[in-house]
C-alpha atoms as a PDB file:
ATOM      1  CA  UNK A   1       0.000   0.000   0.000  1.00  0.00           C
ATOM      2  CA  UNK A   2       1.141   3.688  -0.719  1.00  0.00           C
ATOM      3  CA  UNK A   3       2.918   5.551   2.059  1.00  0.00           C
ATOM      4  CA  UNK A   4       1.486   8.959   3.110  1.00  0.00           C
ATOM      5  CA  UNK A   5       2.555  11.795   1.123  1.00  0.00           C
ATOM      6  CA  UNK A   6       3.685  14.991   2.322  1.00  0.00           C
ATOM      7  CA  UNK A   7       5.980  17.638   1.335  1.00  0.00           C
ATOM      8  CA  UNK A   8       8.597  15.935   3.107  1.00  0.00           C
ATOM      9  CA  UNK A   9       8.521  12.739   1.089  1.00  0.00           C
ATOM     10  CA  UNK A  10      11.496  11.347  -0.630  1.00  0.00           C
ATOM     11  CA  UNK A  11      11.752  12.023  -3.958  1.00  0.00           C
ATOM     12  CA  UNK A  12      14.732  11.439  -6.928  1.00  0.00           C
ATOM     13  CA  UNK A  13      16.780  14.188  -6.722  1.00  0.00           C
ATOM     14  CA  UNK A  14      16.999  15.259  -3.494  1.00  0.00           C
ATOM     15  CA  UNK A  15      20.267  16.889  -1.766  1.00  0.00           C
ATOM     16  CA  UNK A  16      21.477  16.846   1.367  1.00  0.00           C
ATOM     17  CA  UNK A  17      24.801  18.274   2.525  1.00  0.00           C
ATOM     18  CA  UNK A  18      25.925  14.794   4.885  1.00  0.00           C
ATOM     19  CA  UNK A  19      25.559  11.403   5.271  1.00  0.00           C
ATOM     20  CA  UNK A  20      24.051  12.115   8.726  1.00  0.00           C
ATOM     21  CA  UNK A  21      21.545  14.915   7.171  1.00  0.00           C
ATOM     22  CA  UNK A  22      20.453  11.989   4.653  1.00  0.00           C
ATOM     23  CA  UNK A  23      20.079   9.562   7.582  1.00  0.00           C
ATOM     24  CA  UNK A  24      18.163  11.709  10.177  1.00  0.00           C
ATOM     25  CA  UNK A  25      15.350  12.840   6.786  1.00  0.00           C
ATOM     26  CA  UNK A  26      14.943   9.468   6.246  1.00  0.00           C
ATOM     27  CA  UNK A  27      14.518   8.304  10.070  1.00  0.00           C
ATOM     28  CA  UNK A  28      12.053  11.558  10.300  1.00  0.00           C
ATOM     29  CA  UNK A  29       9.941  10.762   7.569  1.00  0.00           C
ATOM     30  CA  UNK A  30       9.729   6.680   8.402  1.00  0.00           C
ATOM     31  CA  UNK A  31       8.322   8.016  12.118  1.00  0.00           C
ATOM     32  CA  UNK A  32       5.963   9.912  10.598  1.00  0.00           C
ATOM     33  CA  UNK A  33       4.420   7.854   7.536  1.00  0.00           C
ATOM     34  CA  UNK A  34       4.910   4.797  10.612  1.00  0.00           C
ATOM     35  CA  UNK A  35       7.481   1.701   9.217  1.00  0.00           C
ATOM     36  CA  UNK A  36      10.913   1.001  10.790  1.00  0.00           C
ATOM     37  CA  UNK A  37      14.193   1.079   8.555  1.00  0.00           C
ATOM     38  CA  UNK A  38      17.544  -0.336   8.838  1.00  0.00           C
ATOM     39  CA  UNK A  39      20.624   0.158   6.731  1.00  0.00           C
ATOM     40  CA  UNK A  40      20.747  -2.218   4.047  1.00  0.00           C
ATOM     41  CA  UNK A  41      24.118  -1.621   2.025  1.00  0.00           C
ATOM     42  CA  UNK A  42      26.474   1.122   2.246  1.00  0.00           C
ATOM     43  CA  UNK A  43      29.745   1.324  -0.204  1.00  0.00           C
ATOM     44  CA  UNK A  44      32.926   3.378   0.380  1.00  0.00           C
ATOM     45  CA  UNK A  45      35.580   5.365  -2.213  1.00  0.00           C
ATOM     46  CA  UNK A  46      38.781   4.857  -2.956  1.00  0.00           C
ATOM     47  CA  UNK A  47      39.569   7.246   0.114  1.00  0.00           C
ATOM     48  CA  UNK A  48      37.567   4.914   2.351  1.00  0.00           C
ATOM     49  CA  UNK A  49      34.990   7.141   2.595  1.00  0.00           C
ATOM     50  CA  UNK A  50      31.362   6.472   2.568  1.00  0.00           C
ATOM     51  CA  UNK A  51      30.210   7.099  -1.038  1.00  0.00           C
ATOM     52  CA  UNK A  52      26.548   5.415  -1.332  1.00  0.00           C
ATOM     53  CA  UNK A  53      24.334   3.945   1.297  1.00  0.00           C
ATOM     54  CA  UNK A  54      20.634   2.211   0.850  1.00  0.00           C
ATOM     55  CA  UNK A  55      18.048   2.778   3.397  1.00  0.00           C
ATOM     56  CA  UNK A  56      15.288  -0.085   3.526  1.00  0.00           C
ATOM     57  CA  UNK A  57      12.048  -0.841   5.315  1.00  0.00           C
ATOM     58  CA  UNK A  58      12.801  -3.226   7.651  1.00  0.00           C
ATOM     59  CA  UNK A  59      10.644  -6.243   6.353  1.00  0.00           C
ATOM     60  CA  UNK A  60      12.372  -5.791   3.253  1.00  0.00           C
ATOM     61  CA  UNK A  61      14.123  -8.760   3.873  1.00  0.00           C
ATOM     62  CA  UNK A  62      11.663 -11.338   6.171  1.00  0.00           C
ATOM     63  CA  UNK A  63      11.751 -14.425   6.073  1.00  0.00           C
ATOM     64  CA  UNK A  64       8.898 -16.233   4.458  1.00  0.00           C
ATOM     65  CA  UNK A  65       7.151 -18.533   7.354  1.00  0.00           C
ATOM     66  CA  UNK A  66       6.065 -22.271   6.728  1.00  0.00           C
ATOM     67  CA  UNK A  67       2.834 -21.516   9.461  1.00  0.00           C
ATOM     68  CA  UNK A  68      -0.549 -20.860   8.149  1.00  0.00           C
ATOM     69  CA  UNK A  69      -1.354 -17.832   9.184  1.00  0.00           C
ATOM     70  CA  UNK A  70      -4.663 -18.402  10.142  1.00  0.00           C
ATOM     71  CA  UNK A  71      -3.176 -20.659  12.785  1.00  0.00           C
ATOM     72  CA  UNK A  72      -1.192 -17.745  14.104  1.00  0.00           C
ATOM     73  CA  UNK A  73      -2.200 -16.104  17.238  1.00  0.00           C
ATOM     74  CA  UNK A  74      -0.435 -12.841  15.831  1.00  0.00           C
ATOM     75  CA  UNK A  75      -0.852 -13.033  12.334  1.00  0.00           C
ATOM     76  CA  UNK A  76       2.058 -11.249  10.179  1.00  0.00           C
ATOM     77  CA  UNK A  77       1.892  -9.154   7.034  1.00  0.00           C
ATOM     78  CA  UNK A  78       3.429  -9.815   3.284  1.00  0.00           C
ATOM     79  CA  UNK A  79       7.217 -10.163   3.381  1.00  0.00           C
ATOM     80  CA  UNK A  80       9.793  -8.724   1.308  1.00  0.00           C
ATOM     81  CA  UNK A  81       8.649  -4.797   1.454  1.00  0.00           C
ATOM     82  CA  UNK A  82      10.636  -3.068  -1.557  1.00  0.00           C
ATOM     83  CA  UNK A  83       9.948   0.366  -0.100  1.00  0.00           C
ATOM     84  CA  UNK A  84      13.551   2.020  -0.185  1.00  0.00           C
ATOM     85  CA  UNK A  85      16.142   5.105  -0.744  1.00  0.00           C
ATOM     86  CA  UNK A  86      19.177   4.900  -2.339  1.00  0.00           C
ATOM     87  CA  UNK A  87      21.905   7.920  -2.063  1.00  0.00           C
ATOM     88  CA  UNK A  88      25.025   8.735  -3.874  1.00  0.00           C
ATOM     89  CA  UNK A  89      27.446  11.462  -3.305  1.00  0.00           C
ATOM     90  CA  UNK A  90      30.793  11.856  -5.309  1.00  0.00           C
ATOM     91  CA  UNK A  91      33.920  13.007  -3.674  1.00  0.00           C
ATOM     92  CA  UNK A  92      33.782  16.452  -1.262  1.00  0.00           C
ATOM     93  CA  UNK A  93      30.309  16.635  -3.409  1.00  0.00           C
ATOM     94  CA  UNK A  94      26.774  16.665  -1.423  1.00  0.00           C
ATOM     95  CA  UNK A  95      24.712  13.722  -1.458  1.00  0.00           C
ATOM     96  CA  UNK A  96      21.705  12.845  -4.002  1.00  0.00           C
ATOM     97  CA  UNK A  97      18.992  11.088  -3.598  1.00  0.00           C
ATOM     98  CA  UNK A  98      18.953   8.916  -6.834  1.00  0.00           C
ATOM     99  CA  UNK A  99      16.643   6.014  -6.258  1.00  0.00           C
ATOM    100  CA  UNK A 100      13.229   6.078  -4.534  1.00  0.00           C
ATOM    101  CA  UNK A 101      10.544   3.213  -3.620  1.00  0.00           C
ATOM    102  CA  UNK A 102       7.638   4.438  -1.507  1.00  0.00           C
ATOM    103  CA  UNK A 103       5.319   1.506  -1.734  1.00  0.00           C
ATOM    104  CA  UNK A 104       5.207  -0.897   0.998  1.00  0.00           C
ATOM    105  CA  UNK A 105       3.431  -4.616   0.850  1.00  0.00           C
ATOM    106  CA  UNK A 106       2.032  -4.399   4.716  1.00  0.00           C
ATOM    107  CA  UNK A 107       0.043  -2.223   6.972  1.00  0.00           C
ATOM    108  CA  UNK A 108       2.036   1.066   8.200  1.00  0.00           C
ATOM    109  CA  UNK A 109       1.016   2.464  11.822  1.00  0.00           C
ATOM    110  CA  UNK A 110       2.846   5.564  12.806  1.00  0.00           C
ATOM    111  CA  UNK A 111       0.890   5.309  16.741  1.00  0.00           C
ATOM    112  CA  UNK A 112       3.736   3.119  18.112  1.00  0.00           C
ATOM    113  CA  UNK A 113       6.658   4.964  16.354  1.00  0.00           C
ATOM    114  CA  UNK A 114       8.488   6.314  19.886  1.00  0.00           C
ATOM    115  CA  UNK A 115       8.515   2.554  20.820  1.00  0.00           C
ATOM    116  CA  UNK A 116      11.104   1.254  18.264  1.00  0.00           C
ATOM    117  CA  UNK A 117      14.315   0.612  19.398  1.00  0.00           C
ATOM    118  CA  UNK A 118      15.994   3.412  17.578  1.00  0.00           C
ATOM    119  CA  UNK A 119      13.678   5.898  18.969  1.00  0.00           C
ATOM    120  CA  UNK A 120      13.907   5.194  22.284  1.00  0.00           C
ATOM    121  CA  UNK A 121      16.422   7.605  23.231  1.00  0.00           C
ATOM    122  CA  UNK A 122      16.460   9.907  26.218  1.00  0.00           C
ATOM    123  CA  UNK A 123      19.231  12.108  26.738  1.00  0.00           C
ATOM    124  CA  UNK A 124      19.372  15.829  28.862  1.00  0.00           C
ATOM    125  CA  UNK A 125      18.601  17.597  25.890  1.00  0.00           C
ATOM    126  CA  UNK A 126      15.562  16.715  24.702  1.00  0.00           C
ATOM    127  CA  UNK A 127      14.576  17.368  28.039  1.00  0.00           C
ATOM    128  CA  UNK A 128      15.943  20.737  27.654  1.00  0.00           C
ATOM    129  CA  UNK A 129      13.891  21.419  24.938  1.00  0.00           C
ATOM    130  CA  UNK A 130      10.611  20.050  25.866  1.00  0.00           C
ATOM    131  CA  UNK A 131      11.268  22.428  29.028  1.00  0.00           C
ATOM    132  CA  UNK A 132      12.095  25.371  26.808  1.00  0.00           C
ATOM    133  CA  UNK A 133      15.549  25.917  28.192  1.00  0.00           C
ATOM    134  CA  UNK A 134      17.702  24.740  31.221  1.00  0.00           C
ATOM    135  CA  UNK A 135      16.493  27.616  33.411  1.00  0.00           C
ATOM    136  CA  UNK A 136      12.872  26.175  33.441  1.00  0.00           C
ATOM    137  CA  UNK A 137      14.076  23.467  35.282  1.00  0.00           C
ATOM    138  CA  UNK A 138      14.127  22.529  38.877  1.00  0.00           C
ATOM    139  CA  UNK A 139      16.966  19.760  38.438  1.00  0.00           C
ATOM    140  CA  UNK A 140      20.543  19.015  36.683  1.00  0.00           C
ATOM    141  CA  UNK A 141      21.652  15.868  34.833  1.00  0.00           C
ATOM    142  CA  UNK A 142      23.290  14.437  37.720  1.00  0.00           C
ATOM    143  CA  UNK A 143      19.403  14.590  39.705  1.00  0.00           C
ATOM    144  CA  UNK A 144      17.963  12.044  36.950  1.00  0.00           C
ATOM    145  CA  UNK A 145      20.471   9.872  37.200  1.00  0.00           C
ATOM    146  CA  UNK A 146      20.551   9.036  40.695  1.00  0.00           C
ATOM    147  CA  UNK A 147      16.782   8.912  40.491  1.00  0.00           C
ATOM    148  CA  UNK A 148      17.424   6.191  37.787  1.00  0.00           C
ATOM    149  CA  UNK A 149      19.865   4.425  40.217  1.00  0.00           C
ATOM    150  CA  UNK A 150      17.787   4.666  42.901  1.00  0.00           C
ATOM    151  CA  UNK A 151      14.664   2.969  40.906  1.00  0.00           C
ATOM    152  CA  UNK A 152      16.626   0.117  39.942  1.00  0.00           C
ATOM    153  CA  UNK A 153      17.856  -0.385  43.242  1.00  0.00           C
ATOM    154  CA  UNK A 154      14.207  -0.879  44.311  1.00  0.00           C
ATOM    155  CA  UNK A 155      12.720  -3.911  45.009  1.00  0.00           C
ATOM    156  CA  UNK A 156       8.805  -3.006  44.784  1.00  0.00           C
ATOM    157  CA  UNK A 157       9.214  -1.647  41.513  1.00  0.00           C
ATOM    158  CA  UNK A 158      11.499  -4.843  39.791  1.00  0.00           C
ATOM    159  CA  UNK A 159      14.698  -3.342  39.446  1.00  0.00           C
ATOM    160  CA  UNK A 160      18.541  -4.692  40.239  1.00  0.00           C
ATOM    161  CA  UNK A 161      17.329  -5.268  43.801  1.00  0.00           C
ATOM    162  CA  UNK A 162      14.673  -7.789  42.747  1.00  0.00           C
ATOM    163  CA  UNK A 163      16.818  -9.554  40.614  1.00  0.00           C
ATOM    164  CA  UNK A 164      19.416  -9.805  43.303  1.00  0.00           C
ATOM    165  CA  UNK A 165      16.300 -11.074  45.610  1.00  0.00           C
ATOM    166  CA  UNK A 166      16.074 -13.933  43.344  1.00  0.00           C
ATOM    167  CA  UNK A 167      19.241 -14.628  42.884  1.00  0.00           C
ATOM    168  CA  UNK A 168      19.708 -15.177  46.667  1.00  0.00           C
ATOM    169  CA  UNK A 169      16.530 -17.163  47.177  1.00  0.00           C
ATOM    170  CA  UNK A 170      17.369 -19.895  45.150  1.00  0.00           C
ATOM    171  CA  UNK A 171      21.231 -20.259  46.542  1.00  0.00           C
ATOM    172  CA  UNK A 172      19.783 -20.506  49.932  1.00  0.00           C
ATOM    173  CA  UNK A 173      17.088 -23.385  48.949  1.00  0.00           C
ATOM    174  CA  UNK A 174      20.026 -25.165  47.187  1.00  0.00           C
ATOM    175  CA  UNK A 175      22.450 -24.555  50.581  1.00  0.00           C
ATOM    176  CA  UNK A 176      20.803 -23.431  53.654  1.00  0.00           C
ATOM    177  CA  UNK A 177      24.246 -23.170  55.111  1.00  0.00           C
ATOM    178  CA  UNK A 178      23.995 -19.624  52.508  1.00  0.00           C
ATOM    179  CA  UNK A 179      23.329 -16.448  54.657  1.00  0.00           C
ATOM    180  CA  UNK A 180      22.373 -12.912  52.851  1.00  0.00           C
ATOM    181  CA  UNK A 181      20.750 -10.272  54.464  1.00  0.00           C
ATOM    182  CA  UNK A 182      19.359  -7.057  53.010  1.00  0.00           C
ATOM    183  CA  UNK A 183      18.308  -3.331  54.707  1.00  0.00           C
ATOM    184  CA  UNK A 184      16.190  -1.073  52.494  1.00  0.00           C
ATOM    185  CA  UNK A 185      15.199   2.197  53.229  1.00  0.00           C
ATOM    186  CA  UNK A 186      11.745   3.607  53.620  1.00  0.00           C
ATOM    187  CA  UNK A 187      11.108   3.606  49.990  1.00  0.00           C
ATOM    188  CA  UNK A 188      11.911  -0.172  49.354  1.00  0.00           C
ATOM    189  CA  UNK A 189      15.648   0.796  47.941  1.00  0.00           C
ATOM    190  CA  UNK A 190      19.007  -1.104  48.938  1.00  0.00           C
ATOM    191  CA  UNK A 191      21.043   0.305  51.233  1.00  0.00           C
ATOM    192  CA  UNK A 192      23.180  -2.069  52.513  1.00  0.00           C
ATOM    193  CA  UNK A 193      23.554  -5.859  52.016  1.00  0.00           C
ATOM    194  CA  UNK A 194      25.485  -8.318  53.390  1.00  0.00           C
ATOM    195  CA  UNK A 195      26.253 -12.359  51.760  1.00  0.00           C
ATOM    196  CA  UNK A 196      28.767 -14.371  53.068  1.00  0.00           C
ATOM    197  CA  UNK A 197      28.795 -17.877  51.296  1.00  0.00           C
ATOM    198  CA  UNK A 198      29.445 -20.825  53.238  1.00  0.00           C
ATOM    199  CA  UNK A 199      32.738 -21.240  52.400  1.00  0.00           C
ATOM    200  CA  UNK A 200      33.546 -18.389  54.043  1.00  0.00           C
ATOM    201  CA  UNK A 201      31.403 -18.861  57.242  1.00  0.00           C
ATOM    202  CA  UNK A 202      33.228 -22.032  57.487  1.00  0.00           C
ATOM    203  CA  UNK A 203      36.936 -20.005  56.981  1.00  0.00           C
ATOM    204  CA  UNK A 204      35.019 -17.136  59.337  1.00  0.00           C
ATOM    205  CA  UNK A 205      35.426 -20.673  61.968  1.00  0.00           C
ATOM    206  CA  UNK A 206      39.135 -21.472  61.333  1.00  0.00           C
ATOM    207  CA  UNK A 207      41.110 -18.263  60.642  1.00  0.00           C
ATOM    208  CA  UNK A 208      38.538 -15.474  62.304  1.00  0.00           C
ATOM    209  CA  UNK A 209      41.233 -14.735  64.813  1.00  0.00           C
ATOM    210  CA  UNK A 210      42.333 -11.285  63.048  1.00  0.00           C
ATOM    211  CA  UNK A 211      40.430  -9.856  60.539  1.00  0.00           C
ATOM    212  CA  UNK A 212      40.648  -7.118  57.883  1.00  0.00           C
ATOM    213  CA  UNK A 213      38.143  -4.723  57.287  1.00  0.00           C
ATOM    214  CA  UNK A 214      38.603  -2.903  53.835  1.00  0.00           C
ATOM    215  CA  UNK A 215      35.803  -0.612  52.260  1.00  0.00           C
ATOM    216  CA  UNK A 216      38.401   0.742  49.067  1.00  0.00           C
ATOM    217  CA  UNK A 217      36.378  -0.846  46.594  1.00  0.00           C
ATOM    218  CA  UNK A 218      33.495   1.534  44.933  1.00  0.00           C
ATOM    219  CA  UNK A 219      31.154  -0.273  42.480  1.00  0.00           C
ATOM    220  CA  UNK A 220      30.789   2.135  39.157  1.00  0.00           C
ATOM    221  CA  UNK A 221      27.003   1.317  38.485  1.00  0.00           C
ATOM    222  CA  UNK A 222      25.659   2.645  42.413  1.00  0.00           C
ATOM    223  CA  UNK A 223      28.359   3.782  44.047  1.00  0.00           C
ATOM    224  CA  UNK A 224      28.678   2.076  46.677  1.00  0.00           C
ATOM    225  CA  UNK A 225      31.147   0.659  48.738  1.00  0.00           C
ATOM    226  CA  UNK A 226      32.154  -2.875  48.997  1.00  0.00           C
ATOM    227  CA  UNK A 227      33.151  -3.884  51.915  1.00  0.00           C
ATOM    228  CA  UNK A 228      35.850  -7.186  52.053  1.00  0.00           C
ATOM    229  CA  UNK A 229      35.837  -8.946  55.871  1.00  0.00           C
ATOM    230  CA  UNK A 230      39.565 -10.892  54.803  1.00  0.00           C
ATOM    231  CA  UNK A 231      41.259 -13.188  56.649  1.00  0.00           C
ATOM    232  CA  UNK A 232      44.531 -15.145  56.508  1.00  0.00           C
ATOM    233  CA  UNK A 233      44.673 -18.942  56.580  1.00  0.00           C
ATOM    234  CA  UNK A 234      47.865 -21.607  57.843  1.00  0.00           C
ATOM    235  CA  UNK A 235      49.437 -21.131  54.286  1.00  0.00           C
ATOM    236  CA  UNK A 236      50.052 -17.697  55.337  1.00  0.00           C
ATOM    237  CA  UNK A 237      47.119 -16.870  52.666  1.00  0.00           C
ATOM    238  CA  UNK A 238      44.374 -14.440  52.044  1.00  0.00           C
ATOM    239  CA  UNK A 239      40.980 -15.849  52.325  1.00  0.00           C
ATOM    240  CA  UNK A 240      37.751 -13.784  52.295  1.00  0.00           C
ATOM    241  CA  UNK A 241      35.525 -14.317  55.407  1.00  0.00           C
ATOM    242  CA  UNK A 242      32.616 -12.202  54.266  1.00  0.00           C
ATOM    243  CA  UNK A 243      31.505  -9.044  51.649  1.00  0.00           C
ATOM    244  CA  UNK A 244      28.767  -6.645  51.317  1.00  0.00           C
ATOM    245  CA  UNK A 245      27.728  -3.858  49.868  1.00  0.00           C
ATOM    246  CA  UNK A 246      26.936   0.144  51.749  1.00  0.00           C
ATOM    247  CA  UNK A 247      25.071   2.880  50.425  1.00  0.00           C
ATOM    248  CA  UNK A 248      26.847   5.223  52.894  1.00  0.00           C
ATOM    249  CA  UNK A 249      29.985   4.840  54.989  1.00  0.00           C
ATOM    250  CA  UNK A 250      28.654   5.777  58.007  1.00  0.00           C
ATOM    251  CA  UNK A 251      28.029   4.724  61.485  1.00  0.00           C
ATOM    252  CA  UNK A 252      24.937   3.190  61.090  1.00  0.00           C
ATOM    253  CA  UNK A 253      26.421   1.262  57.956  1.00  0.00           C
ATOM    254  CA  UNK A 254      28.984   0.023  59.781  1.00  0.00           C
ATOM    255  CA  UNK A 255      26.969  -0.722  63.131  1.00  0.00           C
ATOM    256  CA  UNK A 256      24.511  -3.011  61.129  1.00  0.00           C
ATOM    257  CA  UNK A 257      27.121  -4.688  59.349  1.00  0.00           C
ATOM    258  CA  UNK A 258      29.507  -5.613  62.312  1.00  0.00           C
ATOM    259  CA  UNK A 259      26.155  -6.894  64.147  1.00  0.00           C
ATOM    260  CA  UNK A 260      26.890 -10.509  61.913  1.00  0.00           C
END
C-alpha cells in the first residue's frame, strides 16, 4: 500500500549536505508515515569514505514462514517490502537522492513509532527542549540519574534489587548453610547488604582470629562501597571471610554490618 505523502517525502533528486543529514530525513519521515528502517548496504571510495548507502524498510528482507497464518495467534503481514532510498554522493560533493521506492506490501502504523528501538532515546537535551531551556528546570543531569539508580535499586518496583532477591533465594534453597541479608530504606531501595557464602562462614570458623576490614572498593554502576571482611589462613594466605555492599559509609552502615 502507498505511504502517506507529504511535502517531506522522498523524492529522486533530493540533496542533502551529509551522510548524517540523509540519515536523520529518512529516520524523520519513516516516524511519521509509521514503518521502521535499517541500513541495508552502504559502499565506500577509494579514500575509504562512505560514497553510497541504501536505506530499507525493515521487512524488506523477512523471512517467508512455513505456518498458516490463520493458525497464528499474531498473524504477520506480506514479506519482502521493496519500499527504499538509495543515495550517492561523489567526492567532497553533497549527497543525491537517486533512487526512490515508496510503496510498501504491509500495513504502516505511525501510533507506536516512539517505541522502536531506535527511537527510544532519552538524553538531557531533549529534556531541555521540551522544558524550553535549562532555566525552566528545577533539576541538573546528575538529579535524573541518581533517580534512575535509585529505581533500579528498588525492590517493589522490579529493578537490580529484585533480581538480586532472586538470585539469593534460590542459593539458599540449594544450601541453607547460605546467609544474605538485606536493609532497604523507607522507599523499598538497597542500602546495605550483606552475603557471606558458606565457604567463608566455614573459613570465618578457622582463621577469624584477626580480621581485615577494607571498604576501598566503589562499584561504578551505584556507588557504593564494597566492603571485604579478609582473613589469613595456615598457608600464610588471604581468604575472604565475608563481603557486602553500603550505600553510605557511616556509622549506622557500619553498626549493622559488624552486628553478623
Amino acid at each position: 500500500m502507498e505511504s502517506k505523502i507529504s511535502d517531506d517525502v522522498p523524492i529522486i533528486g533530493m540533496e542533502f549536505e551529509s551522510l548524517d543529514a540523509v540519515i536523520e530525513f529518512y529516520n524523520t519521515y519513516t516516524r511519521r508515515v509509521g514503518f521502521d528502517w535499517r541500513n541495508r548496504s552502504s559502499k565506500k571510495n577509494a579514500d575509504g569514505v562512505v560514497c553510497y548507502v541504501m536505506l530499507v524498510c525493515n521487512q524488506e528482507d523477512r523471512a517467508e514462514s512455513k505456518v498458516d497464518e490463520t493458525r497464528k495467534t499474531y498473524p504477520k503481514g506480506p514479506t519482502w517490502c521493496k519500499a527504499r532510498m538509495i543515495a550517492f554522493s561523489d567526492v567532497g560533493s553533497s549527497w543525491i537522492v537517486r533512487v526512490v521506492k515508496l510503496k510498501h506490501c504491509h500495513d504502516l502504523d505511525c501510533t507506536n513509532m516512539r517505541l522502536l528501538r531506535r527511537n527510544k532515546v532519552i538524553s538531557m537535551q531533549k529534556l531541555l527542549n521540551h522544558a524550553r531551556g535549562p532555566d525552566s528546570l528545577s533539576f541538573q543531569e546528575k538529579n535524573v540519574r541518581n533517580f534512575i539508580d535509585l529505581d533500579r535499586r528498588s525492590i517493589e518496583k522490579g529493578g537490580d534489587g529484585k533480581a538480586m532477591m532472586d538470585y539469593f533465594r534460590p542459593m539458599k534453597e540449594r544450601d541453607i548453610r547460605f546467609y544474605y541479608d538485606i536493609d532497604y530504606n523507607e522507599e523499598c531501595q538497597i542500602i546495605r547488604i550483606f552475603f557471606p557464602n558458606p565457604r567463608s562462614i566455614a573459613s570465618y570458623q578457622y582463621f577469624g582470629d584477626v580480621v581485615s576490614f577494607d571498604t576501598i572498593y566503589i562499584t561504578n554502576k551505584y556507588d557504593m562501597s564494597f566492603a571485604t571482611f579478609v582473613g589469613v589462613n595456615h598457608r600464610e594466605q588471604s581468604v575472604l571471610l565475608g563481603c557486602g555492599l553500603l550505600n553510605f559509609e557511616e556509622k549506622a552502615s557500619f553498626v549493622w554490618l559488624f552486628n553478623f
